[in-house]
C-alpha atoms as a PDB file:
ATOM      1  CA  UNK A   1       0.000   0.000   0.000  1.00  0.00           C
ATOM      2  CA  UNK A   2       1.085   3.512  -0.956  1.00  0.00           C
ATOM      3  CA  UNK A   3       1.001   6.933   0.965  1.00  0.00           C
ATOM      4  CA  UNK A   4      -0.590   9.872  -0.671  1.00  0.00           C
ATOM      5  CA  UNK A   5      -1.872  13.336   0.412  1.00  0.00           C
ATOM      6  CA  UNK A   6      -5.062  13.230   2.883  1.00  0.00           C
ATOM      7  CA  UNK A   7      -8.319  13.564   1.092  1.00  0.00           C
ATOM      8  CA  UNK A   8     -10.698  16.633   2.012  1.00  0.00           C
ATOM      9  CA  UNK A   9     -12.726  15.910   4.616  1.00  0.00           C
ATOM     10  CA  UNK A  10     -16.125  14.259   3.183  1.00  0.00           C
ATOM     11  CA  UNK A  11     -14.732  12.163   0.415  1.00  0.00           C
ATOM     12  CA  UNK A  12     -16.827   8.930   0.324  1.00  0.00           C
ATOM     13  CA  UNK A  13     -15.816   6.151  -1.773  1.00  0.00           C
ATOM     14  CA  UNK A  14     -17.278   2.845  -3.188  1.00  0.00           C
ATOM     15  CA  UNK A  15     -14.793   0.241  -4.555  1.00  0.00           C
ATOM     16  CA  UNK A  16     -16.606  -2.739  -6.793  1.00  0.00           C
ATOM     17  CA  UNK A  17     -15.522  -6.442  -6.467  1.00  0.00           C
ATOM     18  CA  UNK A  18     -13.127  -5.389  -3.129  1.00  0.00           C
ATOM     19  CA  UNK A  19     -12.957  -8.099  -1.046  1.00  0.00           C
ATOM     20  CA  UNK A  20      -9.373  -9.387  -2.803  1.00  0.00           C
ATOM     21  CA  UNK A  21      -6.901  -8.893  -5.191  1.00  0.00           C
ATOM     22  CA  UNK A  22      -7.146  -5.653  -7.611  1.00  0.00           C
ATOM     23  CA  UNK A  23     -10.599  -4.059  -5.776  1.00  0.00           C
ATOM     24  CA  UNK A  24      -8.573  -4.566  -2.215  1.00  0.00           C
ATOM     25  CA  UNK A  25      -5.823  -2.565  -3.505  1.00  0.00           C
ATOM     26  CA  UNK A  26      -7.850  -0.009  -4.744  1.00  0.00           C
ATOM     27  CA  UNK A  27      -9.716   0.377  -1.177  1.00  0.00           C
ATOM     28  CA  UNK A  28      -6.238   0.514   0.405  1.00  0.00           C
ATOM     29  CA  UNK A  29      -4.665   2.855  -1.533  1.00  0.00           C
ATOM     30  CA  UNK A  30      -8.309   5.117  -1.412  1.00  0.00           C
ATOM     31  CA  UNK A  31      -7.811   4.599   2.337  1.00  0.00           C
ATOM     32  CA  UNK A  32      -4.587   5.633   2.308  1.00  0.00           C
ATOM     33  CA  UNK A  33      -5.310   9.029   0.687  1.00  0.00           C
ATOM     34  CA  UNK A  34      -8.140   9.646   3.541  1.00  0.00           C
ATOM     35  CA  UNK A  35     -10.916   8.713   2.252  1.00  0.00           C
ATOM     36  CA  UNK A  36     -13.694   6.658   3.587  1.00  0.00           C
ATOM     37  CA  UNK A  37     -14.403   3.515   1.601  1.00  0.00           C
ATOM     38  CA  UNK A  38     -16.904   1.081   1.469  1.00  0.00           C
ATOM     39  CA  UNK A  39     -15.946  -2.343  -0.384  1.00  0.00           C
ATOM     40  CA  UNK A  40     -18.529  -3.939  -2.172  1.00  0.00           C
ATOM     41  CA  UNK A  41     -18.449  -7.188  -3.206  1.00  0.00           C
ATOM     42  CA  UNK A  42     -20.928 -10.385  -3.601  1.00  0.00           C
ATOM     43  CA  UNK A  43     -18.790 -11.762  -0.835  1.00  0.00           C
ATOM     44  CA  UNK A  44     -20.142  -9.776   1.967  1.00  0.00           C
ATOM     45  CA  UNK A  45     -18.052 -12.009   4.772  1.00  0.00           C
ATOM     46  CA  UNK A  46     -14.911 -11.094   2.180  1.00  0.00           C
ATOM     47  CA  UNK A  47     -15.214  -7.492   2.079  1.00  0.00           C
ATOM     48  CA  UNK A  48     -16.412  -7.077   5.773  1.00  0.00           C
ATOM     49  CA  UNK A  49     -13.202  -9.151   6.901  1.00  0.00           C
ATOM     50  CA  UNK A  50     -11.449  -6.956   4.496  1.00  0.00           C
ATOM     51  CA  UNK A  51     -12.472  -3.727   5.617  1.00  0.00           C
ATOM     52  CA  UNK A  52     -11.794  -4.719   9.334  1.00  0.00           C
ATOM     53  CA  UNK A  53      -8.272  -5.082   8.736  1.00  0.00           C
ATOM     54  CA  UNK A  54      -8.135  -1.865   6.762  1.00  0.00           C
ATOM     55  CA  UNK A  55      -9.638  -0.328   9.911  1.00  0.00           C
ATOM     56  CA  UNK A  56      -9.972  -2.144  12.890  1.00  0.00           C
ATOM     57  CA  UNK A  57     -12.507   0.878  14.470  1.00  0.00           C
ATOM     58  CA  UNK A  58     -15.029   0.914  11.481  1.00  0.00           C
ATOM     59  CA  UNK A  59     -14.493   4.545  11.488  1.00  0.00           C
ATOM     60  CA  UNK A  60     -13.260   4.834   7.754  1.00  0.00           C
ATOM     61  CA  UNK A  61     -13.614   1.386   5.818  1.00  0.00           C
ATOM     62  CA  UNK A  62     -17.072  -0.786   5.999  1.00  0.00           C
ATOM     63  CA  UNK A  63     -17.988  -4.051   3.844  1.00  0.00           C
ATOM     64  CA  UNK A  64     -21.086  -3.948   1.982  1.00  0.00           C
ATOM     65  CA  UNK A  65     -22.534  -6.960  -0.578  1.00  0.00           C
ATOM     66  CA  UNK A  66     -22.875  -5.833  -3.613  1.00  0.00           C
ATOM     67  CA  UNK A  67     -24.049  -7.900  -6.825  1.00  0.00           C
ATOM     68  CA  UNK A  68     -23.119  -5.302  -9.674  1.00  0.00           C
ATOM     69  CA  UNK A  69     -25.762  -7.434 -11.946  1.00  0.00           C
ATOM     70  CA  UNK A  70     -28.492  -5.615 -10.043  1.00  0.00           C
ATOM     71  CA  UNK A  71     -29.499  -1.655 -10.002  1.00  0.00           C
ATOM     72  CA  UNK A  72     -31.293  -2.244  -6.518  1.00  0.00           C
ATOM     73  CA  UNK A  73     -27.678  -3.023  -4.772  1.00  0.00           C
ATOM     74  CA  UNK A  74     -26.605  -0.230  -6.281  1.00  0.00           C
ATOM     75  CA  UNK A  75     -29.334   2.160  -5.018  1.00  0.00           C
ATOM     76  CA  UNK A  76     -28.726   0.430  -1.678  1.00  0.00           C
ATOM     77  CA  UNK A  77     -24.991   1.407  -1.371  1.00  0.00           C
ATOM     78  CA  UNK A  78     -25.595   4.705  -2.581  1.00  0.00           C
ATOM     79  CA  UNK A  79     -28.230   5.262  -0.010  1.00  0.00           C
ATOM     80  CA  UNK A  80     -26.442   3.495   3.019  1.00  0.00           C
ATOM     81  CA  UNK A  81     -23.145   5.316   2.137  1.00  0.00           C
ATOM     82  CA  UNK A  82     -25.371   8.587   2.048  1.00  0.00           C
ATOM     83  CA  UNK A  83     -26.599   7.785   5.455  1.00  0.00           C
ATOM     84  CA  UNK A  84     -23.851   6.857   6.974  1.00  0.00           C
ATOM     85  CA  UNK A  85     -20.745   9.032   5.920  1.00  0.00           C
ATOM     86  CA  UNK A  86     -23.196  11.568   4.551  1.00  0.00           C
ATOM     87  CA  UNK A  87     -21.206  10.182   0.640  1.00  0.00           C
ATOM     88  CA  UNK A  88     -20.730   8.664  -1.667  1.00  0.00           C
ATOM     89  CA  UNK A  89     -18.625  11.077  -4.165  1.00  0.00           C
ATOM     90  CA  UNK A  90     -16.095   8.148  -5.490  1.00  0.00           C
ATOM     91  CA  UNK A  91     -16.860   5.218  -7.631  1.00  0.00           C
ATOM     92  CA  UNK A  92     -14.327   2.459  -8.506  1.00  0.00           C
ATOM     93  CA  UNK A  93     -16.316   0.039 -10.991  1.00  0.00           C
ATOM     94  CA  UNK A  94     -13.876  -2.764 -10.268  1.00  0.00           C
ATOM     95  CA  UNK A  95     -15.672  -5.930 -10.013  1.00  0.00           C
ATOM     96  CA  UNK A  96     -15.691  -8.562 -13.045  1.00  0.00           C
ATOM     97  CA  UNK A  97     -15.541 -11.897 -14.076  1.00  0.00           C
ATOM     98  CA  UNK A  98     -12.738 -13.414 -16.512  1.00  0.00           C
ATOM     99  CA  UNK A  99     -13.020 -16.993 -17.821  1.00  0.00           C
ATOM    100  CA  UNK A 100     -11.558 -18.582 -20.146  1.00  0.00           C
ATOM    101  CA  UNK A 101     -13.383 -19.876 -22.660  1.00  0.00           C
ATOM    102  CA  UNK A 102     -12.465 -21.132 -26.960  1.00  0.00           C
ATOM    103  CA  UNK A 103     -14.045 -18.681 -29.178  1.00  0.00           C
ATOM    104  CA  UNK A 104     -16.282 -21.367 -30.556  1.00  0.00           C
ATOM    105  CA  UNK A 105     -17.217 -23.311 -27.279  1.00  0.00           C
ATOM    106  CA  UNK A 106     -19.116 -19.975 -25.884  1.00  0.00           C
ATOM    107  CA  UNK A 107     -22.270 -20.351 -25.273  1.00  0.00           C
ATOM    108  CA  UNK A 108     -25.267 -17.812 -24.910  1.00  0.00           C
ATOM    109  CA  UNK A 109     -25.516 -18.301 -21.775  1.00  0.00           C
ATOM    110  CA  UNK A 110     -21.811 -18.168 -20.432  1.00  0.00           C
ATOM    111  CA  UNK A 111     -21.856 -14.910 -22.580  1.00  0.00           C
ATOM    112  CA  UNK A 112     -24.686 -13.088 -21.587  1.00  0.00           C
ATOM    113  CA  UNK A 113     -23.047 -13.962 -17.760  1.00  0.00           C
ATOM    114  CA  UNK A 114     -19.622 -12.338 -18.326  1.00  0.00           C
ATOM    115  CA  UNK A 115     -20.840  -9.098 -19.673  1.00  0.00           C
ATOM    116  CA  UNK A 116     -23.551  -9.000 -17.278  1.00  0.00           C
ATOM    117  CA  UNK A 117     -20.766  -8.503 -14.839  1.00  0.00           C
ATOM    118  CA  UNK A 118     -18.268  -6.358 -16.555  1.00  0.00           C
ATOM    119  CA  UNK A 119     -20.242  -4.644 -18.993  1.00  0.00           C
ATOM    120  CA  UNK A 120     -24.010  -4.351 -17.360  1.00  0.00           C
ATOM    121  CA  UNK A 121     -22.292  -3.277 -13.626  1.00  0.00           C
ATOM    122  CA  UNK A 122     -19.868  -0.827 -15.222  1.00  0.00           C
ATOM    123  CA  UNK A 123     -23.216   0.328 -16.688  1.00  0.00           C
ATOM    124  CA  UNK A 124     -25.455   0.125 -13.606  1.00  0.00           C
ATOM    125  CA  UNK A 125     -23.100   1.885 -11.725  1.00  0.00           C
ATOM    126  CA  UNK A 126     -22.030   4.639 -13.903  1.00  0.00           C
ATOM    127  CA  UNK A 127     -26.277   5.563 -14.412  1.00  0.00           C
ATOM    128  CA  UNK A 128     -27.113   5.183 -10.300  1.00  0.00           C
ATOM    129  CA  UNK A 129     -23.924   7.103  -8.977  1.00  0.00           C
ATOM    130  CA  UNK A 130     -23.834   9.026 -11.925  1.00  0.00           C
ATOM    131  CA  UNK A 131     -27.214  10.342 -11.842  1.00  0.00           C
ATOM    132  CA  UNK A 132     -26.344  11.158  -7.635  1.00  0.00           C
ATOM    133  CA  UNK A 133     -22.964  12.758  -8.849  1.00  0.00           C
ATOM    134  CA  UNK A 134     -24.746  15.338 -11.231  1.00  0.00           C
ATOM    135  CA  UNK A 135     -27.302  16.350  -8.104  1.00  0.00           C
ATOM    136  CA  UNK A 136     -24.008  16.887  -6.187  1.00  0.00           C
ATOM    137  CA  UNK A 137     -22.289  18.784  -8.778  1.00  0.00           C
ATOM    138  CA  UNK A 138     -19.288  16.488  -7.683  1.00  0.00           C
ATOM    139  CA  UNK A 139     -18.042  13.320  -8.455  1.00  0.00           C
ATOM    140  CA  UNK A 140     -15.818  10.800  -9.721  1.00  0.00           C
ATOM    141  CA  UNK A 141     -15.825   7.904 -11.787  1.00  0.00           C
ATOM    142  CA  UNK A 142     -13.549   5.490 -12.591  1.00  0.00           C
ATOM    143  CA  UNK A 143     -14.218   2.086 -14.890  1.00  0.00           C
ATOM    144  CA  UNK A 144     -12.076  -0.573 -14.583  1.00  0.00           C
ATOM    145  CA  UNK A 145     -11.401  -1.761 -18.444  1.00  0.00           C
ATOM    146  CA  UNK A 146      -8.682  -4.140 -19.479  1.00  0.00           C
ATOM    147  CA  UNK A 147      -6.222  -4.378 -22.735  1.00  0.00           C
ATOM    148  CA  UNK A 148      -8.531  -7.305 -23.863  1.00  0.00           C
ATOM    149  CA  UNK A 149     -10.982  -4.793 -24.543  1.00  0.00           C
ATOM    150  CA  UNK A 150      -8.352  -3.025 -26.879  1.00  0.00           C
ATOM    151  CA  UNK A 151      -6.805  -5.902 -28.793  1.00  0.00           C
ATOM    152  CA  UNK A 152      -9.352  -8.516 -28.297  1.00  0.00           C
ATOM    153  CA  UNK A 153      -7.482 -10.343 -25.674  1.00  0.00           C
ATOM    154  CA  UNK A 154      -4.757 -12.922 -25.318  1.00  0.00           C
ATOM    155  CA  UNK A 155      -5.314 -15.242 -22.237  1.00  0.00           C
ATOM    156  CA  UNK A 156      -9.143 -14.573 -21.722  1.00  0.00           C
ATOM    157  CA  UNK A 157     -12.111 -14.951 -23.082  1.00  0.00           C
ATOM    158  CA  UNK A 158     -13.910 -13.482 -26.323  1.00  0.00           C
ATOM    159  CA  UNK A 159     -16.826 -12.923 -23.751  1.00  0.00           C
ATOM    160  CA  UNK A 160     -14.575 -10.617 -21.546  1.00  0.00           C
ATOM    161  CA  UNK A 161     -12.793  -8.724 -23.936  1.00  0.00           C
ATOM    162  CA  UNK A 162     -15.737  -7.942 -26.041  1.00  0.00           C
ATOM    163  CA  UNK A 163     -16.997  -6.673 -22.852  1.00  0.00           C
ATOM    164  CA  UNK A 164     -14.051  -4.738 -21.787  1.00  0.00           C
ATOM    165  CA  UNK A 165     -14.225  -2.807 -25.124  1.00  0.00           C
ATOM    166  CA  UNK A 166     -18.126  -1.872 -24.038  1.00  0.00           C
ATOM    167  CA  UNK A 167     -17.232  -0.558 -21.056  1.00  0.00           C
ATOM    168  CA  UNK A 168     -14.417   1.666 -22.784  1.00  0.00           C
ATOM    169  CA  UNK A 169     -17.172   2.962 -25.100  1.00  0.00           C
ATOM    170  CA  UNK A 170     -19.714   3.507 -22.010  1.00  0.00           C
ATOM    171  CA  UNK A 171     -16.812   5.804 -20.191  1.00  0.00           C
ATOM    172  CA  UNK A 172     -17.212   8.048 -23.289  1.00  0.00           C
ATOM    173  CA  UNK A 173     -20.775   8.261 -23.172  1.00  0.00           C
ATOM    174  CA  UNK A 174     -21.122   9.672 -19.590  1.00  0.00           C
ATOM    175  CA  UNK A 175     -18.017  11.412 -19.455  1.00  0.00           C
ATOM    176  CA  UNK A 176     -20.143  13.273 -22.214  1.00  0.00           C
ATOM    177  CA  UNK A 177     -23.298  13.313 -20.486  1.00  0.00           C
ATOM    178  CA  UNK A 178     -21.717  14.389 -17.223  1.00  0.00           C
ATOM    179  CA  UNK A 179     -19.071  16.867 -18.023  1.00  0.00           C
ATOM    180  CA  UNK A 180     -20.792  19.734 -17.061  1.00  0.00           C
ATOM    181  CA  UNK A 181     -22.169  19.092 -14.068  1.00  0.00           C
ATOM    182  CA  UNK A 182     -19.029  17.999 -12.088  1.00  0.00           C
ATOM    183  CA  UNK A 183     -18.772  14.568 -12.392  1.00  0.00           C
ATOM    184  CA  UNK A 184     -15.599  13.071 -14.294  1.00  0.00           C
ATOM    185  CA  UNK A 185     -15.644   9.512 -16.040  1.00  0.00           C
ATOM    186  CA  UNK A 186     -12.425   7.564 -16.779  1.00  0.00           C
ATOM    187  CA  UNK A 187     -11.328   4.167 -17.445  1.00  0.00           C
ATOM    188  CA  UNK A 188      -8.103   2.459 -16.575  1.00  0.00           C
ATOM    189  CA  UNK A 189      -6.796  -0.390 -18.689  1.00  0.00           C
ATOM    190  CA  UNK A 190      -4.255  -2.556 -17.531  1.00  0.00           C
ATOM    191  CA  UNK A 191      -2.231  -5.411 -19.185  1.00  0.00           C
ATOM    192  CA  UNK A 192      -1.694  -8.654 -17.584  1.00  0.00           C
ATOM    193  CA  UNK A 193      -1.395  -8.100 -13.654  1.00  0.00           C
ATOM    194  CA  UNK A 194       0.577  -9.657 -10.688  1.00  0.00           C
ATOM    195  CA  UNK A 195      -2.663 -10.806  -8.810  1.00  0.00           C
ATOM    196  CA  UNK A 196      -3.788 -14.124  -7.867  1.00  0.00           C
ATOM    197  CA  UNK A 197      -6.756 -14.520 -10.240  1.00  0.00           C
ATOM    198  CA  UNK A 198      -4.661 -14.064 -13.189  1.00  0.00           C
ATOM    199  CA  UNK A 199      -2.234 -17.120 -11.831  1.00  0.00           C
ATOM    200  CA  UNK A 200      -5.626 -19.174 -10.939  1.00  0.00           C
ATOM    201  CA  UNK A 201      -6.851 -18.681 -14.318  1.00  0.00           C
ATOM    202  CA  UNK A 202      -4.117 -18.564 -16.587  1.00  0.00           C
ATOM    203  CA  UNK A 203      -2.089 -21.849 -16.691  1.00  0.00           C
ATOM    204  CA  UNK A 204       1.338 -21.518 -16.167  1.00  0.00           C
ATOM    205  CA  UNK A 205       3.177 -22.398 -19.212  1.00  0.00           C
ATOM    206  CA  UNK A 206       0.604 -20.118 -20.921  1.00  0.00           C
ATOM    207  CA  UNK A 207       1.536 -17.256 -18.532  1.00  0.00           C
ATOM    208  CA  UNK A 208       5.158 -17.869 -18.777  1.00  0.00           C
ATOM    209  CA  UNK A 209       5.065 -17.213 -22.551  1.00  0.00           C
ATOM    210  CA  UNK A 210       2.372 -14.138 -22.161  1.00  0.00           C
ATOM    211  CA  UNK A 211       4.738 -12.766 -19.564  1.00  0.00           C
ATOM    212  CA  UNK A 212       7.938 -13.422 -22.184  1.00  0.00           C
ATOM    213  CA  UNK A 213       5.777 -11.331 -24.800  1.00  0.00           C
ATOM    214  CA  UNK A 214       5.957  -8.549 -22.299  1.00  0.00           C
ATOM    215  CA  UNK A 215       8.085  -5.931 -23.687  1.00  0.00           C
ATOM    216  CA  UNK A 216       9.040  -4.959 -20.218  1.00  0.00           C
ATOM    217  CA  UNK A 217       9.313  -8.030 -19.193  1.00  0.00           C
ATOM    218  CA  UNK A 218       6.719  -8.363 -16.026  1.00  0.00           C
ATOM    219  CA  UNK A 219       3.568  -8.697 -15.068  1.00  0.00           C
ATOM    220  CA  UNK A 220       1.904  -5.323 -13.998  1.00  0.00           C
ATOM    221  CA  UNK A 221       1.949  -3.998 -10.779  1.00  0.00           C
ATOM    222  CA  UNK A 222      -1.278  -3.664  -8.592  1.00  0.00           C
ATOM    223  CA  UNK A 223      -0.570  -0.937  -6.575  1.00  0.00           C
ATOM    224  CA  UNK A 224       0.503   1.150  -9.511  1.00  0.00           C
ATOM    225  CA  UNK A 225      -2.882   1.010 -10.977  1.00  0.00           C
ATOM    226  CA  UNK A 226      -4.249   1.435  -7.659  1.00  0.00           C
ATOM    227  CA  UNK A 227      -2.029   4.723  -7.650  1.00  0.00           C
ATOM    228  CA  UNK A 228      -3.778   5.235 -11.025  1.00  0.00           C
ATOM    229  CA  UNK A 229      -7.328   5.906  -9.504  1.00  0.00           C
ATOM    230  CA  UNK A 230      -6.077   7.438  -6.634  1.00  0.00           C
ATOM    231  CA  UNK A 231      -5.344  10.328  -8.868  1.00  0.00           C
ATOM    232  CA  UNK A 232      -8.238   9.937 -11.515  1.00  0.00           C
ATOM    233  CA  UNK A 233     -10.183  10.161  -8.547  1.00  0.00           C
ATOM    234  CA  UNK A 234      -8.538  12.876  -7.320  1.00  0.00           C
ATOM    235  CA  UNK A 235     -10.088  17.235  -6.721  1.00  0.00           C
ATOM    236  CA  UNK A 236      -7.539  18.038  -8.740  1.00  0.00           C
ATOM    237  CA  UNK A 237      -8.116  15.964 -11.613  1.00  0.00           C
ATOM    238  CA  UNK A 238     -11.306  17.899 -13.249  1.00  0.00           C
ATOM    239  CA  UNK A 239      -9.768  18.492 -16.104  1.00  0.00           C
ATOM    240  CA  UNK A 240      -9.474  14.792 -17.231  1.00  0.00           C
ATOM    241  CA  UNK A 241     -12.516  12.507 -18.507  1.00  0.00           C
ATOM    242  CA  UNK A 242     -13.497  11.036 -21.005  1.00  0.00           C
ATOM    243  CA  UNK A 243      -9.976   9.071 -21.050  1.00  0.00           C
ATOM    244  CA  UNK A 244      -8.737   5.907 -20.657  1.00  0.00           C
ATOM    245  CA  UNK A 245      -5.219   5.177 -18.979  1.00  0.00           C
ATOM    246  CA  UNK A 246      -3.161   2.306 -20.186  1.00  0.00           C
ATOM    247  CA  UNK A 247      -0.584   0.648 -17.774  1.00  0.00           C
ATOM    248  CA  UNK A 248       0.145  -3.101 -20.033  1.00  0.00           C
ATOM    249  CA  UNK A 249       3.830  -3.342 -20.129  1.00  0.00           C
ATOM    250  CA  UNK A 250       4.384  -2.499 -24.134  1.00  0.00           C
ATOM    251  CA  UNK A 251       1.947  -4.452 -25.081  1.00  0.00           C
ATOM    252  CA  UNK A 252      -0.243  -2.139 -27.050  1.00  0.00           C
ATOM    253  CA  UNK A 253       0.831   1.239 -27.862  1.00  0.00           C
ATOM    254  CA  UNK A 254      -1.259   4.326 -29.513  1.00  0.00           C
END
């Protein structure tokens, strides 16, 4: 976890799909700034545990279930954060589901599930929070994307990576709807990351050779896209939305 500069007072912030790996990092680096978090996640026992050990008191860090498939958890986070911390003003639209899947072998069903998750949540949660953002005349908003969704995708899923590339398209469209009222919209798009989903997922000899295609050599760090919202998410950063930040080693290049 990384230091940063404290937060203003007030700053309320809901991290998607928190309870582990790249979500957790988020919430601790968020933390870290000052800022109160809440981590969502459908593993309500996960993100509660993680929140404790973020902060022991339950003074700045709470664990909330959260099933991004559905606008009603949404509208319940918003509402509890509201009530509680008097927020939210920060969304992190981590959560998603990867699988790996042949092109051909896809079926309806195990497609219409993956973007449900990345694509559909992003969605959700961009429309609820956004629409609460705009009333504020603050707020920020930050999708997580993936390089999948910018060259198709190496070690995951059609399914995912067509989904990834809707969720770049959505940051667009309310960056553009938003923009004057406040409220920024960005996406972050990281390469292959050093996080224990990607080694669950990914067999090893196949991540060996899509780490050796690396141009830098290395899986991506966490914390460094962590680092990445922290300043996306940022007062100061008004003046950027509508973009997407890539962190993927080399691997694609614009």
């Amino acid at each position: 976890m990384t230091g940063g500069a404290a937060a203003p007072a007030g700053r309320v912030a809901l991290v998607t799909g928190a309870a582990r790996g790249l979500g957790r990092a988020i919430a601790e680096r968020l933390f870290a700034a000052g800022h109160r978090v809440a981590l969502g996640d459908l593993d309500a026992a996960g993100a509660a545990a993680a929140a404790a050990e973020l902060d022991p008191a339950g003074e700045r860090a709470t664990g909330l279930f959260l099933d991004v498939r559905r606008r009603d958890c949404f509208e319940a986070a918003r509402d509890d954060l509201a009530a509680r911390w008097g927020g939210p003003h920060i969304l992190v639209n981590n959560a998603g589901r990867s699988q790996v899947e042949e092109l051909m072998a896809i079926s309806p069903e195990s497609f219409s599930e993956v973007v449900a998750t990345n694509l559909e949540g992003a969605f959700l949660g961009c429309q609820v929070f956004g629409a609460h953002f705009a009333d504020l005349g603050f707020g920020r908003i930050v999708n997580l994307a993936s390089l999948a969704g910018q060259n198709g995708g190496t070690a995951t899923g059609a399914h995912y990576a067509a989904a990834k590339g809707g969720v770049l398209t959505l940051t667009k469209v309310f960056a553009r709807e938003l923009a004057g009222r406040g409220v920024t919209v960005n996406a972050v798009s990281p390469g292959p990351l050093d996080l224990p989903v990607v080694r669950e997922s990914v067999p090893a000899d196949r991540l060996a050779a899509v780490v050796a295609g690396i141009p830098v050599g290395t899986l991506g760090s966490p914390a460094f896209i962590a680092d990445t919202v922290a300043l996306l998410t940022a007062d100061h950063a008004a003046s950027v939305t509508g973009a997407c930040w890539d962190a993927n080693g080399g691997l694609y290049m614009r």
